[in-house]
N, C-alpha and C. Protein backbone atom coordinates (compact mmCIF):
# COMPACT_ATOMS: atom_id res chain seq x y z
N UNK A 1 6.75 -19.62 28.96
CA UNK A 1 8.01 -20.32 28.87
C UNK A 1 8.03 -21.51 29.83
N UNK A 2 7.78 -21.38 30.87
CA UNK A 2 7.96 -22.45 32.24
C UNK A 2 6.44 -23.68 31.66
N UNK A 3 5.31 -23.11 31.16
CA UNK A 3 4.56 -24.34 30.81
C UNK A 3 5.30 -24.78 29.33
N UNK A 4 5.97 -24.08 28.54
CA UNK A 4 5.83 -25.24 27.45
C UNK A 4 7.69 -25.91 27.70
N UNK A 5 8.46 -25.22 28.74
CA UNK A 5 9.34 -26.25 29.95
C UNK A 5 8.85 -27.56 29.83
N UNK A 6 7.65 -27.32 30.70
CA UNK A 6 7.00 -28.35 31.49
C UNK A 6 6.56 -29.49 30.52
N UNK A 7 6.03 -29.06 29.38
CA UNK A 7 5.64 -30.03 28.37
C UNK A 7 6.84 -30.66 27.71
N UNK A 8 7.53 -29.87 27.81
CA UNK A 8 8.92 -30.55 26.78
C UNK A 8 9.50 -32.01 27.79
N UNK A 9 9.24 -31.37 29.37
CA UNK A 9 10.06 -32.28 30.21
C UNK A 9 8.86 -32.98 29.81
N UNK A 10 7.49 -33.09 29.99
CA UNK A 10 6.90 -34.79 29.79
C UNK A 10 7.02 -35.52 28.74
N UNK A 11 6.87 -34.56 27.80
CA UNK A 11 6.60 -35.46 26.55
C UNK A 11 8.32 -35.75 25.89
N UNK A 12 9.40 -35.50 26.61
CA UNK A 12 10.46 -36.51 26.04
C UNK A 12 10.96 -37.29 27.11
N UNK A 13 10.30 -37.08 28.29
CA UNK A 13 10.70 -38.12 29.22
C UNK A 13 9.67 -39.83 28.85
N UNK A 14 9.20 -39.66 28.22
CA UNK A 14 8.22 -40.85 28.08
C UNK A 14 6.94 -40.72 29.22
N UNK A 15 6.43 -40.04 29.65
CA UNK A 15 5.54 -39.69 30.68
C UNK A 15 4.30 -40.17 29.66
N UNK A 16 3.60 -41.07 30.43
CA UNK A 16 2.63 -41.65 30.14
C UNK A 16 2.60 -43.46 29.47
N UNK A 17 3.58 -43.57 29.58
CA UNK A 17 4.47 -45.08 29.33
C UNK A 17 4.05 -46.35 30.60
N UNK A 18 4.32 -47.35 30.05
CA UNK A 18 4.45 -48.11 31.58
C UNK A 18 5.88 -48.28 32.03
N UNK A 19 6.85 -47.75 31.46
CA UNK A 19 8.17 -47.71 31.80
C UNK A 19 8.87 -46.37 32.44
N UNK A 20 7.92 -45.67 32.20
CA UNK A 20 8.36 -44.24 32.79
C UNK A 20 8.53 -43.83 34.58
N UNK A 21 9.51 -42.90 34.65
CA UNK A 21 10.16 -42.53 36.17
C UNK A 21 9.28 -41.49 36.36
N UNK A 22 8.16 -41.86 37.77
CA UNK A 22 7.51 -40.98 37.86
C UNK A 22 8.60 -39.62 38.48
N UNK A 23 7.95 -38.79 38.60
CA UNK A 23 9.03 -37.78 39.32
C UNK A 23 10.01 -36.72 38.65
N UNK A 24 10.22 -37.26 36.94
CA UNK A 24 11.17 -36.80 36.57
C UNK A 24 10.66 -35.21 36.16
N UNK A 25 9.54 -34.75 35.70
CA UNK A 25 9.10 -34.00 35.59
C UNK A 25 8.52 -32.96 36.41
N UNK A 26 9.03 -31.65 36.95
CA UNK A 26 8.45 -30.89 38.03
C UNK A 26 8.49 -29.05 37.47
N UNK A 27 7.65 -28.83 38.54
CA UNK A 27 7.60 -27.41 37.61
C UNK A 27 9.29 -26.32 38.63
N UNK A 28 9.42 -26.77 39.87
CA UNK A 28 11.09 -26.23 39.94
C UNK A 28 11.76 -26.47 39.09
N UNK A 29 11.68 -27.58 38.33
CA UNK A 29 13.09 -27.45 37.20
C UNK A 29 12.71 -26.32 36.20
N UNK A 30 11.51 -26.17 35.73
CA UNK A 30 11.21 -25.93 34.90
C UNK A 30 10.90 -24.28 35.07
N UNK A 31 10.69 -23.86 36.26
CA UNK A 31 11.03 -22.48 36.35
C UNK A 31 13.17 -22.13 36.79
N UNK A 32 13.54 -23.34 37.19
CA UNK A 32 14.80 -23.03 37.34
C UNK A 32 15.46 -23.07 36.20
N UNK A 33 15.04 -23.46 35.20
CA UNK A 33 15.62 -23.94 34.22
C UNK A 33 14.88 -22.62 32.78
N UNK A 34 14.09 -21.82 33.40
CA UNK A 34 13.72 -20.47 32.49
C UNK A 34 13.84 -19.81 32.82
N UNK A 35 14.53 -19.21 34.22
CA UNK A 35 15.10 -18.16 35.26
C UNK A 35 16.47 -18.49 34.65
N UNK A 36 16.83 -19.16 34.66
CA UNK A 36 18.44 -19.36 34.72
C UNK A 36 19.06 -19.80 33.07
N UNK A 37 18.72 -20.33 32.66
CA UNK A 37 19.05 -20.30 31.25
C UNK A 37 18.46 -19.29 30.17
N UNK A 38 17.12 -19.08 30.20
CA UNK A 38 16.48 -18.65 29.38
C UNK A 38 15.98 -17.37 29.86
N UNK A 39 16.45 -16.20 30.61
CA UNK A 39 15.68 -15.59 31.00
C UNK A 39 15.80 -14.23 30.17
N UNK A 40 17.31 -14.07 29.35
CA UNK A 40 17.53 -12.96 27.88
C UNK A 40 16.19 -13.55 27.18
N UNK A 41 16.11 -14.58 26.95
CA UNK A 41 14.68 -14.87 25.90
C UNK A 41 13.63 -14.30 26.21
N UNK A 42 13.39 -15.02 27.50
CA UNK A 42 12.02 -14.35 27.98
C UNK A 42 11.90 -12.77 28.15
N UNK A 43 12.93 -12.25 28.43
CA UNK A 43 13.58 -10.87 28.85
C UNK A 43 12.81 -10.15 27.11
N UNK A 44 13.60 -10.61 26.16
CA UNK A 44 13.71 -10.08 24.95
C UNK A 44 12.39 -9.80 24.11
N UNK A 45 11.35 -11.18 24.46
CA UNK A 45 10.04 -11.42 23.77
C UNK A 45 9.77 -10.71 24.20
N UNK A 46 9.10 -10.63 25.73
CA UNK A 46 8.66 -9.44 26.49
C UNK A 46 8.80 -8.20 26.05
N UNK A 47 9.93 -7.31 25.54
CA UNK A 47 10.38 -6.12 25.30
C UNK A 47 9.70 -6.02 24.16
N UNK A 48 9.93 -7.25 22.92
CA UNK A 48 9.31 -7.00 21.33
C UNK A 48 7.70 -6.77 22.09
N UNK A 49 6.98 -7.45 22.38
CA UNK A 49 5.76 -7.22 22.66
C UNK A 49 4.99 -5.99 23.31
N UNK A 50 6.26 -5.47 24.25
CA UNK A 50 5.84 -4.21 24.97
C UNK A 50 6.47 -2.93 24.19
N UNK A 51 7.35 -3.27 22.94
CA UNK A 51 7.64 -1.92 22.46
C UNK A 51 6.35 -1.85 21.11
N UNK A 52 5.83 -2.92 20.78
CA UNK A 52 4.71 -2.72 19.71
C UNK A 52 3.30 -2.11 20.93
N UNK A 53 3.21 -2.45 21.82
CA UNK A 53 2.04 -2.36 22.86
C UNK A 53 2.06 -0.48 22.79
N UNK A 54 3.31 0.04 23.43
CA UNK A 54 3.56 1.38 23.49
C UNK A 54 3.54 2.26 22.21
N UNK A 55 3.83 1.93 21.40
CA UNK A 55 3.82 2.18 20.08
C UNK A 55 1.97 2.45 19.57
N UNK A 56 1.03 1.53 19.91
CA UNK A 56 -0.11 1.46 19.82
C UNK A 56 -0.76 2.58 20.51
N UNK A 57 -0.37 2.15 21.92
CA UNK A 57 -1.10 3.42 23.21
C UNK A 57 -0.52 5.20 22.81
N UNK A 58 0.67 5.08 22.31
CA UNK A 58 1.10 6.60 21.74
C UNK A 58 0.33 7.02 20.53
N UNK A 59 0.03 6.25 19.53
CA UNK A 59 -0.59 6.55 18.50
C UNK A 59 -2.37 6.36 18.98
N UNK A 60 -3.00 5.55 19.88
CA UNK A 60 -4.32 6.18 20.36
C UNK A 60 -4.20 7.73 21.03
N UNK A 61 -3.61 7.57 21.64
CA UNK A 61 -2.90 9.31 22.31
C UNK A 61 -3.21 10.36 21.29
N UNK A 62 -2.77 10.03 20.42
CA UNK A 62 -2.09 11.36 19.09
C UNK A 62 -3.66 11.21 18.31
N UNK A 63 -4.34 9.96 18.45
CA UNK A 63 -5.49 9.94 17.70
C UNK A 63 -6.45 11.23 18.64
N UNK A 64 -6.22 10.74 19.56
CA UNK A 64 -7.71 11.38 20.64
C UNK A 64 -6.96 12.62 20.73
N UNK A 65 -5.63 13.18 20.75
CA UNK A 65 -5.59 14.06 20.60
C UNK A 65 -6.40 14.85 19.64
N UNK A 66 -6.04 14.75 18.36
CA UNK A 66 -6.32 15.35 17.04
C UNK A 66 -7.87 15.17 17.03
N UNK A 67 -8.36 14.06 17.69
CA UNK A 67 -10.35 14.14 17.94
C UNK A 67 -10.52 15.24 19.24
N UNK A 68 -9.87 16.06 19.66
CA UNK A 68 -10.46 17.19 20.58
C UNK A 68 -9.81 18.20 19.82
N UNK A 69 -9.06 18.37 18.69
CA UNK A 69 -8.42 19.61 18.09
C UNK A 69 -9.62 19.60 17.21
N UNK A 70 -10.89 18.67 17.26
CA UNK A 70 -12.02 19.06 15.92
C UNK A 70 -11.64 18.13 14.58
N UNK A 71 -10.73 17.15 14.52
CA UNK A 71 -10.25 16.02 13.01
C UNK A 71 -11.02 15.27 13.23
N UNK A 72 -12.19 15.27 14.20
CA UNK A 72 -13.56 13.94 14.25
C UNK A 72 -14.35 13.87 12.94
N UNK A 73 -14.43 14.90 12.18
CA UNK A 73 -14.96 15.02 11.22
C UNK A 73 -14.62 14.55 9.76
N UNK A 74 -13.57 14.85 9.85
CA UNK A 74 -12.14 14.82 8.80
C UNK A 74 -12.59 13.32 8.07
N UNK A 75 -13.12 12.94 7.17
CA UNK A 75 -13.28 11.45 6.48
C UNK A 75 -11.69 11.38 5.97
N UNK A 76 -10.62 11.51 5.65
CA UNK A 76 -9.51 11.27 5.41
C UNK A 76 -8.54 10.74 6.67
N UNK A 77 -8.83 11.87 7.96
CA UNK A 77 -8.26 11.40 9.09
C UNK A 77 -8.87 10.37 9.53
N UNK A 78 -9.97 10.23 9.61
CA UNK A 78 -10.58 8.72 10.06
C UNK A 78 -10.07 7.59 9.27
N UNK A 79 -10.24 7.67 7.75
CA UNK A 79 -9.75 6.47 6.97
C UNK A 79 -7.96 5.84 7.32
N UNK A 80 -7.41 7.20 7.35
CA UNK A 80 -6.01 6.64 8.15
C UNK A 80 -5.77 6.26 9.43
N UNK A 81 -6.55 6.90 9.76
CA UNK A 81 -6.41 6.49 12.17
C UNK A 81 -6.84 4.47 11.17
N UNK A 82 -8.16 4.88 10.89
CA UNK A 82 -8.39 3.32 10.80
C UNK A 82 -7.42 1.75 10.43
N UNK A 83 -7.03 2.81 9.22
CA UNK A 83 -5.66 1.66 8.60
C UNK A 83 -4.16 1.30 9.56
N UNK A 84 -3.78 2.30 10.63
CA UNK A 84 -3.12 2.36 11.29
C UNK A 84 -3.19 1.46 12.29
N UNK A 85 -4.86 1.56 12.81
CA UNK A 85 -4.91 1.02 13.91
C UNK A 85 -5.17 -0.86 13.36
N UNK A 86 -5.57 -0.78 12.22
CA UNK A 86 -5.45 -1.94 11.63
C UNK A 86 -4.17 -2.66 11.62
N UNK A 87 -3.47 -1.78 10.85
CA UNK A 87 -2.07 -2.59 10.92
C UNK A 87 -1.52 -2.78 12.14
N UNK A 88 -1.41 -1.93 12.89
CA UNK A 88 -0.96 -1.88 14.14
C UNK A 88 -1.46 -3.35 15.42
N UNK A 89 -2.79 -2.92 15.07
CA UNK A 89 -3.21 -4.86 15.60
C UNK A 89 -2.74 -6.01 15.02
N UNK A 90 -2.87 -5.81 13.92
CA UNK A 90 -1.82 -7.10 12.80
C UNK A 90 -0.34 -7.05 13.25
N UNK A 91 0.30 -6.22 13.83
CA UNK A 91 1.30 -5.99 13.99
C UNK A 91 1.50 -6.84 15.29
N UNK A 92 0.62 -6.12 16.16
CA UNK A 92 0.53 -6.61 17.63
C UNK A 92 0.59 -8.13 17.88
N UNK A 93 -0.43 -8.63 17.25
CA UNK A 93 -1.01 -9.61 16.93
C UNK A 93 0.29 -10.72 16.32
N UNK A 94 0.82 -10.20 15.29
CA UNK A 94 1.78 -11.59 15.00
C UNK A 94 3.23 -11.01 15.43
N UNK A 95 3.49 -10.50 16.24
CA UNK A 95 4.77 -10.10 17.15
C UNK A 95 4.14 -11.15 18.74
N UNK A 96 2.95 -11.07 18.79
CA UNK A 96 2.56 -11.95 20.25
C UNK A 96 2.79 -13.49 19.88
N UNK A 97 2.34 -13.87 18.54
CA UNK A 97 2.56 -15.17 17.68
C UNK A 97 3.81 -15.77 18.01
N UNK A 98 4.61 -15.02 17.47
CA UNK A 98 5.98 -15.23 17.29
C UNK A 98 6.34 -15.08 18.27
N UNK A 99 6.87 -14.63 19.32
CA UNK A 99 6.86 -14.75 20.35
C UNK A 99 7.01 -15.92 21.38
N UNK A 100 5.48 -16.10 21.23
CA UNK A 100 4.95 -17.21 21.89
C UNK A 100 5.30 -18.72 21.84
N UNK A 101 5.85 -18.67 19.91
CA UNK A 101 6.05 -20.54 19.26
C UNK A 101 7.55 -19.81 19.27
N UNK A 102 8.60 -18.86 19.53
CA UNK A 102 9.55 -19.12 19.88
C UNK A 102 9.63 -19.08 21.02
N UNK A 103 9.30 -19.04 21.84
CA UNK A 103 9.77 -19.78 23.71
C UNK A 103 9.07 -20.89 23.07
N UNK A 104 8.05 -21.43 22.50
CA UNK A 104 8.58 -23.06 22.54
C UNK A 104 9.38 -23.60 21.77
N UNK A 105 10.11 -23.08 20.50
CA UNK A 105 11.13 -23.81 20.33
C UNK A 105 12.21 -23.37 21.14
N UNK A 106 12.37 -22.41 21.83
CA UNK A 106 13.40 -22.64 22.90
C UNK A 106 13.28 -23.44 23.87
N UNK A 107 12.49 -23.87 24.72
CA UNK A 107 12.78 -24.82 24.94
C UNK A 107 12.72 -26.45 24.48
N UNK A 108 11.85 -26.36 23.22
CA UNK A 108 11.90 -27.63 22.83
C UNK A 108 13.79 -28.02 22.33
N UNK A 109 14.39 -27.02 21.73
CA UNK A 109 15.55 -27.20 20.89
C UNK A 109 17.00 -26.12 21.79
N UNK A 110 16.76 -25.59 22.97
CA UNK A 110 17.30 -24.76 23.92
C UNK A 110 18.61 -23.76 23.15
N UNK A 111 17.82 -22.90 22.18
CA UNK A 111 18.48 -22.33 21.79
C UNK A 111 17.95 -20.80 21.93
N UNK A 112 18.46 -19.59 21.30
CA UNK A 112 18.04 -18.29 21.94
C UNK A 112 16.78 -17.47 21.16
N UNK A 113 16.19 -16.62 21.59
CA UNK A 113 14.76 -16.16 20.86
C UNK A 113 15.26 -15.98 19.48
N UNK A 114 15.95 -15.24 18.96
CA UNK A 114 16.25 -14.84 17.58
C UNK A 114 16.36 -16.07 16.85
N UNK A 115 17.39 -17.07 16.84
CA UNK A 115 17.34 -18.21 16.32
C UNK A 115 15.85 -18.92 16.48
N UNK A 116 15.25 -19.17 17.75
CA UNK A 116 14.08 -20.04 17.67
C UNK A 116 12.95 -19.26 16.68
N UNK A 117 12.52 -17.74 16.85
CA UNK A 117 12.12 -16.90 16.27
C UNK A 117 12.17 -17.76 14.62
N UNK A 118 13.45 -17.32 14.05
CA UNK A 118 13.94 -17.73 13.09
C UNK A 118 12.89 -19.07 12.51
């Protein structure tokens, strides 16, 4: 959140211009300004990301369980652990996506994760 801040403050301040105010761009604003405005966002992504993360580590759990109850063998239980853990990375995977390009449209457009999400 605080680097793509930081980018939003250069690249609409004109930073890199011969007319541009050096200075206007700093990373205090830009953590004061994602502490203090934005921090339900950051708060919220965080949570989507760590409730798919836990979700993953419980279901390796329940896998390695059921591989010491003797289901190592099982070609049916393997084909599903597999598809699970498949989706489950796909899952992981574009929940981190999303995520990620909504804190930058929050701060490119300073509106809240669900909408930028959106």
């Amino acid at each position: 959140m605080i680097i793509a801040c930081m980018v939003c403050q250069w690249y609409f301040s004109g930073q890199g211009e011969n007319s541009d105010a050096p200075g206007s761009v700093s990373l205090r604003k830009s953590i004061g300004w994602g502490l203090w405005y934005h921090c339900g966002t950051v708060a919220f992504g965080s949570f989507c990301i760590a409730v798919i993360t836990m979700i993953r580590v419980v279901f390796e759990y329940i896998v390695a369980q059921y591989e010491k109850a003797g289901a190592k063998e099982n070609p049916v239980f393997k084909a599903i652990a597999c598809c699970v853990r498949g989706v489950l990375y796909l899952l992981d995977q574009y929940v981190k996506f999303i995520s990620k390009n909504a804190f930058i449209q929050t701060a490119i457009h300073n509106t809240s994760f669900c909408t930028s999400a959106w």
